[in-house]
C-alpha atoms as a PDB file:
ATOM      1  CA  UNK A   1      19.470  -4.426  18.020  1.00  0.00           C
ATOM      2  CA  UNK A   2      18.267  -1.032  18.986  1.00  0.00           C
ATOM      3  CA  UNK A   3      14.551  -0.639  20.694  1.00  0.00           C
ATOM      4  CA  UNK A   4      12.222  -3.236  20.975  1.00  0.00           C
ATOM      5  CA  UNK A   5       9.994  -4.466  18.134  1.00  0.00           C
ATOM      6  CA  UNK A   6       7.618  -6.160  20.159  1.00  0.00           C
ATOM      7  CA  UNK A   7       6.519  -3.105  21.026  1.00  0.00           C
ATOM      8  CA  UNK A   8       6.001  -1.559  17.637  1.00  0.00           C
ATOM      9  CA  UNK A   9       2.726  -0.913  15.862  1.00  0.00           C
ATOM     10  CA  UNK A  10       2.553  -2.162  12.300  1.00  0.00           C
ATOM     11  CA  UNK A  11      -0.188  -1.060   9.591  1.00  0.00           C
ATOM     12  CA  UNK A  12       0.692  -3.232   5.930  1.00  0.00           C
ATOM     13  CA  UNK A  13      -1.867  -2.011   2.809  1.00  0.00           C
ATOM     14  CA  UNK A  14      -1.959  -3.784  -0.225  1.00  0.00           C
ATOM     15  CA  UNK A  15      -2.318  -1.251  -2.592  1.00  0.00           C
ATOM     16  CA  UNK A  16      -3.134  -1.749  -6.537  1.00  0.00           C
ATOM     17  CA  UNK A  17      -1.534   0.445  -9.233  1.00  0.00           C
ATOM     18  CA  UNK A  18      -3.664  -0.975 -11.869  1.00  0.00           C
ATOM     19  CA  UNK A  19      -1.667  -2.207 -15.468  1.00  0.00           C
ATOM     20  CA  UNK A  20       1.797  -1.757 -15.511  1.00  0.00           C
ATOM     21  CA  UNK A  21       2.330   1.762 -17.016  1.00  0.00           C
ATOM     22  CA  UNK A  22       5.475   1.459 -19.741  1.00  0.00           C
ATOM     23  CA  UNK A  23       7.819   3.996 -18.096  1.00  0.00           C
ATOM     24  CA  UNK A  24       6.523   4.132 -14.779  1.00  0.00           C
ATOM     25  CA  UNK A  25       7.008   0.619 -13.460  1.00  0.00           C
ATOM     26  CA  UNK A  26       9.794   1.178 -11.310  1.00  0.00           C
ATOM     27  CA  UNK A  27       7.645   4.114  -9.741  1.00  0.00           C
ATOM     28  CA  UNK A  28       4.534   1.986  -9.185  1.00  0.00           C
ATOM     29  CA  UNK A  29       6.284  -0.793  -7.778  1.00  0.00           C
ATOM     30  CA  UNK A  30       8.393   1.452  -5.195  1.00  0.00           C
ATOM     31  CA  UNK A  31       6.327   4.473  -4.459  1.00  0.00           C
ATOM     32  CA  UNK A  32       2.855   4.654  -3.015  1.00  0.00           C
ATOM     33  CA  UNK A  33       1.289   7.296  -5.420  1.00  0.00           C
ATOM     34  CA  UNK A  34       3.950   5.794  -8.310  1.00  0.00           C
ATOM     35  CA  UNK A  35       1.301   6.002 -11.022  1.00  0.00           C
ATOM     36  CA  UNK A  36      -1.478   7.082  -9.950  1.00  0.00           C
ATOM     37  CA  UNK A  37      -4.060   9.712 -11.407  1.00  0.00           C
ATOM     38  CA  UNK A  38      -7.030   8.773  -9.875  1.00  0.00           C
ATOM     39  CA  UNK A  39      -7.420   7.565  -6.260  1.00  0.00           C
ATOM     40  CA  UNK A  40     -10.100   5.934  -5.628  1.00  0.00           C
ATOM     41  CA  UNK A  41     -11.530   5.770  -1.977  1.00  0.00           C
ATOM     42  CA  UNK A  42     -10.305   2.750  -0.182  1.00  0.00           C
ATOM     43  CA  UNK A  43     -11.759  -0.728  -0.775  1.00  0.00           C
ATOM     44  CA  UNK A  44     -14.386   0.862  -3.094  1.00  0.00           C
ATOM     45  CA  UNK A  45     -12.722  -0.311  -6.215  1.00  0.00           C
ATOM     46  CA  UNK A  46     -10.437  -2.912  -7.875  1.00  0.00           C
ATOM     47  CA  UNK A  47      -8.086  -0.576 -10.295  1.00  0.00           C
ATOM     48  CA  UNK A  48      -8.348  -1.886 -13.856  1.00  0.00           C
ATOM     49  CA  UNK A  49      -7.347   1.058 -16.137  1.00  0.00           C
ATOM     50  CA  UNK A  50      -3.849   2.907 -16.452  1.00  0.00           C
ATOM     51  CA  UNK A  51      -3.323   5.487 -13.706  1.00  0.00           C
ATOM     52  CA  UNK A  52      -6.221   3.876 -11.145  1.00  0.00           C
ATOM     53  CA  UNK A  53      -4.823   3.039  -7.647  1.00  0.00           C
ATOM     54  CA  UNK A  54      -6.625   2.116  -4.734  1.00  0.00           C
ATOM     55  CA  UNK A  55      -5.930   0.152  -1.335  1.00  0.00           C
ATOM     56  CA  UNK A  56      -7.225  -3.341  -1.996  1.00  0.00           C
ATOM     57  CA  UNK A  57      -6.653  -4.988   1.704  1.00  0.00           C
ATOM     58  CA  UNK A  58      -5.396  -3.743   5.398  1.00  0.00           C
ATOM     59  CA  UNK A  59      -3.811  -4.750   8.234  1.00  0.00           C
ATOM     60  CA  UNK A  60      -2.986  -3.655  11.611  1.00  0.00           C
ATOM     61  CA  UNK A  61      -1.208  -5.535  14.014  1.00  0.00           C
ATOM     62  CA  UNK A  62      -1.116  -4.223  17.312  1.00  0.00           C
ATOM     63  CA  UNK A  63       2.042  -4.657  19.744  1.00  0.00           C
ATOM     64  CA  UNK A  64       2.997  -7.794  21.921  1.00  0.00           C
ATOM     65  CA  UNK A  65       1.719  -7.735  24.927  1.00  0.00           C
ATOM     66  CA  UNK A  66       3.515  -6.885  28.110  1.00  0.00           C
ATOM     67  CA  UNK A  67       6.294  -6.213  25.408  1.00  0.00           C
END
């Protein structure tokens, strides 16, 4: 394999797209903004209506050390 993983940084977000949107599922389940109309600020709000996305949870994991 190329490079060395180890010594990657990784950031993951769980990010809600609210209700499945008749249409625009594919988009909301492959495409960070896939649905969204409003954005709310993150961790201020669980998205409940059609069109409401926020990020729900975050993590950052650093790289191995003396990787």
């Amino acid at each position: 394999l190329e490079g060395n993983a180890f010594s990657a940084e990784v950031h993951m977000i769980i990010r809600s797209h609210g209700p499945a949107i008749p249409g625009l599922i594919n988009e909301q389940i492959s495409i960070f903004t896939g649905g969204c109309e409003v954005d709310f600020a993150p961790f201020t709000e669980i998205p409940d209506e059609e069109g409401e996305c926020g990020d729900v949870e975050v993590s950052i994991h650093l790289p191995v050390a003396g990787s």
